[in-house]
N, C-alpha and C. Protein backbone atom coordinates (compact mmCIF):
# COMPACT_ATOMS: atom_id res chain seq x y z
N UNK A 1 103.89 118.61 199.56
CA UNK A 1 104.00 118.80 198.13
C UNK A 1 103.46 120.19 197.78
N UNK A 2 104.12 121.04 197.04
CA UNK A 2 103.74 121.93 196.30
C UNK A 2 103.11 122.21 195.42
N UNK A 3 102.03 122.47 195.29
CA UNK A 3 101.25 122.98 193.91
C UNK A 3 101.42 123.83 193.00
N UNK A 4 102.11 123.27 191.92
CA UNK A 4 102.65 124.66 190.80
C UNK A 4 101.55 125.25 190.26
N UNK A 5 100.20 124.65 190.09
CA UNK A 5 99.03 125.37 189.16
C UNK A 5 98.12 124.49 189.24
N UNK A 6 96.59 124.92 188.78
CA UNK A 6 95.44 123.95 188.78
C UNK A 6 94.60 124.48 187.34
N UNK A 7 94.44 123.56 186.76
CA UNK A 7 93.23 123.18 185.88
C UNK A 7 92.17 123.29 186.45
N UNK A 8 91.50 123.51 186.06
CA UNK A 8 89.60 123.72 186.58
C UNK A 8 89.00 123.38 185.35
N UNK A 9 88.25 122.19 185.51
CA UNK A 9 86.84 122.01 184.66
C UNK A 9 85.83 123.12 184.81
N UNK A 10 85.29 122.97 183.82
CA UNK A 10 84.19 124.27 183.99
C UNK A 10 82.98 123.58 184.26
N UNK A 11 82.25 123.08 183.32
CA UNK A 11 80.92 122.45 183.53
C UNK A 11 81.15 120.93 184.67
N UNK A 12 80.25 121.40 185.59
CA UNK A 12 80.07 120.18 186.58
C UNK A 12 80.93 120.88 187.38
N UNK A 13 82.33 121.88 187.44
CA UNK A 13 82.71 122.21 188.65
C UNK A 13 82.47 123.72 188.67
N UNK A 14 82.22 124.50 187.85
CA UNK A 14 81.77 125.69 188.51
C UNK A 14 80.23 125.68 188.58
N UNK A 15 79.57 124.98 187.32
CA UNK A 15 78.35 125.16 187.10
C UNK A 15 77.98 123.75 187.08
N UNK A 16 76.33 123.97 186.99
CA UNK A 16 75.39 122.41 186.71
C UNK A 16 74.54 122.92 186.37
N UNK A 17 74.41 122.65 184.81
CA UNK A 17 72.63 123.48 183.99
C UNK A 17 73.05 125.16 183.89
N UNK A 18 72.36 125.54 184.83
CA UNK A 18 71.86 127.32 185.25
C UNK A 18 72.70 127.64 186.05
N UNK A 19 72.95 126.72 186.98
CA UNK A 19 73.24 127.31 188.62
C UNK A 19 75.10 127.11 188.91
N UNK A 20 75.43 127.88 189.49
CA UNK A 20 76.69 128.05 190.00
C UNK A 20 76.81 127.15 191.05
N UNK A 21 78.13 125.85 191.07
CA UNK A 21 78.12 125.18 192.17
C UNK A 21 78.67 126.00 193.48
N UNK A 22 77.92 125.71 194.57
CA UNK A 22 77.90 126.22 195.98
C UNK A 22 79.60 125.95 196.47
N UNK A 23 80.02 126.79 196.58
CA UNK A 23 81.50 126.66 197.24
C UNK A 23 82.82 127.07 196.24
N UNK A 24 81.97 126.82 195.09
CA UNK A 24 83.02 127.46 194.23
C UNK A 24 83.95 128.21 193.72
N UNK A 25 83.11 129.34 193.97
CA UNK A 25 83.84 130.76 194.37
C UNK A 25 84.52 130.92 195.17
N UNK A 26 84.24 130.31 196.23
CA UNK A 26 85.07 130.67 197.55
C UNK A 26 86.17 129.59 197.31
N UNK A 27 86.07 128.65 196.45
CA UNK A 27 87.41 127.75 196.25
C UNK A 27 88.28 128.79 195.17
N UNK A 28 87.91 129.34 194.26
CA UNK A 28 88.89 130.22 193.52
C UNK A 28 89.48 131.25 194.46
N UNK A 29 88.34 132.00 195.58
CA UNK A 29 89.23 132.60 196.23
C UNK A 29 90.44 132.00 197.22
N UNK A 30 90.32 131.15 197.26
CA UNK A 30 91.74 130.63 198.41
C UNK A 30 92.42 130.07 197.28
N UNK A 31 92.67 130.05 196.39
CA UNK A 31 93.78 129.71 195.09
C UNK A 31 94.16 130.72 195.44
N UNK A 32 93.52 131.90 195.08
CA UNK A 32 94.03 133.32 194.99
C UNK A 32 94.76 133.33 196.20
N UNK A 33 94.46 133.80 197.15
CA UNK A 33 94.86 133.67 198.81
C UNK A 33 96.01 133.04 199.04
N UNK A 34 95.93 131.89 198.55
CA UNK A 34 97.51 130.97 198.27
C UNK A 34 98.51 131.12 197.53
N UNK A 35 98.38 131.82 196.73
CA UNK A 35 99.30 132.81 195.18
C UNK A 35 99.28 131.34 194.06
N UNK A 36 98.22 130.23 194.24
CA UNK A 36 98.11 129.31 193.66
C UNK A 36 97.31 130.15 191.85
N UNK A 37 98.59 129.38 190.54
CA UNK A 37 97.66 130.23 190.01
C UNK A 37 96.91 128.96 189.43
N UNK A 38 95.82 129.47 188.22
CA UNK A 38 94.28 128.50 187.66
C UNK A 38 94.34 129.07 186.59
N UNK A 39 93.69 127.83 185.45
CA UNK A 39 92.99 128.44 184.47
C UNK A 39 92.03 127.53 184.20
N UNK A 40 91.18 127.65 183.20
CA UNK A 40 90.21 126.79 183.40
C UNK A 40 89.67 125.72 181.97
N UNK A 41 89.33 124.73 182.14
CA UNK A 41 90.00 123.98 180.15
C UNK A 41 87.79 123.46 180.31
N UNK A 42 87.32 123.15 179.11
CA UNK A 42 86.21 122.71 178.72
C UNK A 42 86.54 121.71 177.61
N UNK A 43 85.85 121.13 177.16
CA UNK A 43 85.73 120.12 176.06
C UNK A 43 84.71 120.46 175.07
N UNK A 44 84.18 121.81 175.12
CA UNK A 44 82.91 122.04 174.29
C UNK A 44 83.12 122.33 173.35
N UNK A 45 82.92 122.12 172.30
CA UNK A 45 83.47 122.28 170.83
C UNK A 45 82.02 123.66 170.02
N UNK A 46 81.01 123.44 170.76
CA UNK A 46 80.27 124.15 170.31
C UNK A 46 79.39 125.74 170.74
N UNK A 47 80.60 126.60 171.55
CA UNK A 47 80.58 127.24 172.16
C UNK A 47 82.02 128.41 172.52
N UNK A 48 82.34 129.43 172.11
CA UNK A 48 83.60 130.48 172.01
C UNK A 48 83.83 130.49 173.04
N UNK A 49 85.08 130.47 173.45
CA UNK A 49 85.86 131.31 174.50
C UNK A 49 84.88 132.34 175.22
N UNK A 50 84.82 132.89 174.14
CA UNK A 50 83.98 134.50 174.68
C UNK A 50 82.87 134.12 175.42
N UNK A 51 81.74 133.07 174.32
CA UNK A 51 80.39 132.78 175.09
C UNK A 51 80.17 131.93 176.11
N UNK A 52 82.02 131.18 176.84
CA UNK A 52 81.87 130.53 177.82
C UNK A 52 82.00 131.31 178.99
N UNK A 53 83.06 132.38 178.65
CA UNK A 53 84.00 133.91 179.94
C UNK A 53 82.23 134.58 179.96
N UNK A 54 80.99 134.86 178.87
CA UNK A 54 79.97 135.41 179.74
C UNK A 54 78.78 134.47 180.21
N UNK A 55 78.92 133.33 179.87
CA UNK A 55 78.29 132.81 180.71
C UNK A 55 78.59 132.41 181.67
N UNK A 56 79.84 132.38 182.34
CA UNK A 56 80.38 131.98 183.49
C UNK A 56 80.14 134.07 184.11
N UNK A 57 80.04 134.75 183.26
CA UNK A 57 79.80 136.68 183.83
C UNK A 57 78.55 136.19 184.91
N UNK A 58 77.77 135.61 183.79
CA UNK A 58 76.56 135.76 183.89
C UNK A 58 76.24 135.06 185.68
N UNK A 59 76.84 134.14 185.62
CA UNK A 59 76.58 133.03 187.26
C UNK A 59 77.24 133.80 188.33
N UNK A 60 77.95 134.51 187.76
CA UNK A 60 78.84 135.36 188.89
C UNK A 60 80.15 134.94 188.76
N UNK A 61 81.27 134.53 188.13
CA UNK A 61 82.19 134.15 187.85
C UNK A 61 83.28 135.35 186.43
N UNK A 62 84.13 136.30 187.54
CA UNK A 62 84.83 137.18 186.61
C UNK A 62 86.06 136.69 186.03
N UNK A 63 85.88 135.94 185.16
CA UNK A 63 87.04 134.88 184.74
C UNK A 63 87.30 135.37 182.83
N UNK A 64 88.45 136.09 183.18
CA UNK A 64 88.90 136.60 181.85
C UNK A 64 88.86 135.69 181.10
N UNK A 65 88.70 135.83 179.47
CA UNK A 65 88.48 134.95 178.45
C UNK A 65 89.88 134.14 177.98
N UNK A 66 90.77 134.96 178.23
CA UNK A 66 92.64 134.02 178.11
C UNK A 66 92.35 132.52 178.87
N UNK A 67 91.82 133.14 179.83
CA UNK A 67 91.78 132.26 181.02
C UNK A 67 91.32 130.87 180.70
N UNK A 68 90.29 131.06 179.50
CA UNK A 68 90.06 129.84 179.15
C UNK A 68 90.09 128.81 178.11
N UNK A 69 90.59 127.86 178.40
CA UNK A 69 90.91 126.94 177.08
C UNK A 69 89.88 125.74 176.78
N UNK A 70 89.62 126.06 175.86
CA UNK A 70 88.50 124.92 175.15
C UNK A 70 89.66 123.99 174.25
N UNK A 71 88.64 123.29 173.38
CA UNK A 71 89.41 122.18 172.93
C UNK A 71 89.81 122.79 171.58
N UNK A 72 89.16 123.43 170.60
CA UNK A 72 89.29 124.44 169.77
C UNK A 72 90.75 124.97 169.84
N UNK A 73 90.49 125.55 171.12
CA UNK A 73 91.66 126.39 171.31
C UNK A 73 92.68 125.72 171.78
N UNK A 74 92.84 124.70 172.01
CA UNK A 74 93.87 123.52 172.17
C UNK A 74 94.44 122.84 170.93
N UNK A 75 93.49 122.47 170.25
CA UNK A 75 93.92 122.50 168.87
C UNK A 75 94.75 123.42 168.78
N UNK A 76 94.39 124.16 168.27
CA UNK A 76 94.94 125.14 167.09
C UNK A 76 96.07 125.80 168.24
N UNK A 77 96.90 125.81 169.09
CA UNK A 77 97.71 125.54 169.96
C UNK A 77 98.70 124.87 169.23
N UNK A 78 98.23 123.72 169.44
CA UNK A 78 98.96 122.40 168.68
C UNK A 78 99.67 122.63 168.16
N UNK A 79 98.47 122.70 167.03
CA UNK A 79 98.69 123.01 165.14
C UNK A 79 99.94 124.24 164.91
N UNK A 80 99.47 125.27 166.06
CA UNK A 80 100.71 126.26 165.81
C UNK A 80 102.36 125.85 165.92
N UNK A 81 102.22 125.49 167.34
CA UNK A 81 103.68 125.05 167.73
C UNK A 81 104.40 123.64 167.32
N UNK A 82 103.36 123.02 165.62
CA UNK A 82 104.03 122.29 165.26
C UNK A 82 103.95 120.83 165.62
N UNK A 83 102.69 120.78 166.43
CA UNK A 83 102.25 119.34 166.67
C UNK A 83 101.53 118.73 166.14
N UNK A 84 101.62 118.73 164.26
CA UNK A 84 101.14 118.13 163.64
C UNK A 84 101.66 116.93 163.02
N UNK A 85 103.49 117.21 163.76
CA UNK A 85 104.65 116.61 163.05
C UNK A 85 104.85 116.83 161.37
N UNK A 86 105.80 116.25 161.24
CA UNK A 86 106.26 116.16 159.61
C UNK A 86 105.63 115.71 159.00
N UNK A 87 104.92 116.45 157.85
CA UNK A 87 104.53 115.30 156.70
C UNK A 87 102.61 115.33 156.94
N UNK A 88 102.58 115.95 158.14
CA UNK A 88 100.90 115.43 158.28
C UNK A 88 100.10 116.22 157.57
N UNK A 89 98.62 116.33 157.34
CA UNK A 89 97.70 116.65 156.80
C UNK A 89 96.54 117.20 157.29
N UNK A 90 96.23 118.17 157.01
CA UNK A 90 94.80 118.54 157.05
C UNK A 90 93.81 117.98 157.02
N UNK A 91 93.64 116.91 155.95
CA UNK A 91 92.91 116.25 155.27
C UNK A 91 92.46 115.07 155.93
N UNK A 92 91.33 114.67 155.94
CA UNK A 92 90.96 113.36 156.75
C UNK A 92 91.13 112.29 155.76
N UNK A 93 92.05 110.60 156.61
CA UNK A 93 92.80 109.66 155.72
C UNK A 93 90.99 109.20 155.04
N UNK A 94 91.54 108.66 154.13
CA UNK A 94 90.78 107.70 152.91
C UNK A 94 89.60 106.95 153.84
N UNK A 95 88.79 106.90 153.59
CA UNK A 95 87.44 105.51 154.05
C UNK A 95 88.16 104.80 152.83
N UNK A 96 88.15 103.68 153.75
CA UNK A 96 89.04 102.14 153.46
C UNK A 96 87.47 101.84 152.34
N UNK A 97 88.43 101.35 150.65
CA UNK A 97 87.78 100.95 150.13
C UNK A 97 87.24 102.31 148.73
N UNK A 98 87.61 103.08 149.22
CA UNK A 98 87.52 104.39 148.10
C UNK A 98 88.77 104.49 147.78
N UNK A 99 88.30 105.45 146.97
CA UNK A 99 89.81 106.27 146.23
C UNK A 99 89.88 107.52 147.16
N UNK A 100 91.08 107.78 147.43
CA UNK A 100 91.51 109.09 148.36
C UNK A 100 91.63 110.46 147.23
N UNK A 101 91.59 109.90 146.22
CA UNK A 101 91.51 111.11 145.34
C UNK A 101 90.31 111.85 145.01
N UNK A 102 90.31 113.12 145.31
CA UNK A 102 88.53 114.07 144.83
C UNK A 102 88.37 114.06 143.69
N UNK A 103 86.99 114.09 143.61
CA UNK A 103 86.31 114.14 142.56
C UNK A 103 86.99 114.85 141.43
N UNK A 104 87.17 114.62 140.28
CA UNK A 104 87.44 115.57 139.22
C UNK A 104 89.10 115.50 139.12
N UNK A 105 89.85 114.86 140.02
CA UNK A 105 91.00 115.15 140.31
C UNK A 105 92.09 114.03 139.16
């Protein structure tokens, strides 16, 4: 079987806490080596693109900021190309039992 591409978790597979997991690097390099390409996805909602590409600088990991997709940036992905469908909203639905209408409205 052929491998068209790989996802990489970030926390727990490059890093744990502080420290850079042992082997890691040398697993991005044989992606490379293989013409296998990567990018790398997080779930952190509370943390930029930017301040994930230098803290991954920081462990030793030169991983351009494109490179990485958070959930943020998955969103708004979405949202662009229209995967909000027809008709949907911004707006978060009603708590059952109120009026969905704002104040003053």
């Amino acid at each position: 079987m052929k491998i068209g591409a790989v996802l990489i978790d970030i926390d727990g597979v490059l890093y744990v806490g502080d420290r850079p997991v042992a082997g890691a690097g040398e697993a991005l390099r044989e992606l490379d080596r293989r013409g296998i390409p990567y990018r790398f996805v997080s779930n952190t909602t509370r943390r930029s693109r930017r301040s994930v590409a230098q803290r991954l600088q920081i462990l030793g990991y030169a991983i351009p900021e494109p490179w990485i997709v958070t959930a943020p940036v998955a969103a708004a992905a979405h949202l662009r190309e229209g995967g909000a469908g027809p008709g949907a909203s911004s707006s978060p639905p009603p708590t059952p039992g109120r009026t969905s209408r704002r104040p003053g409205s």
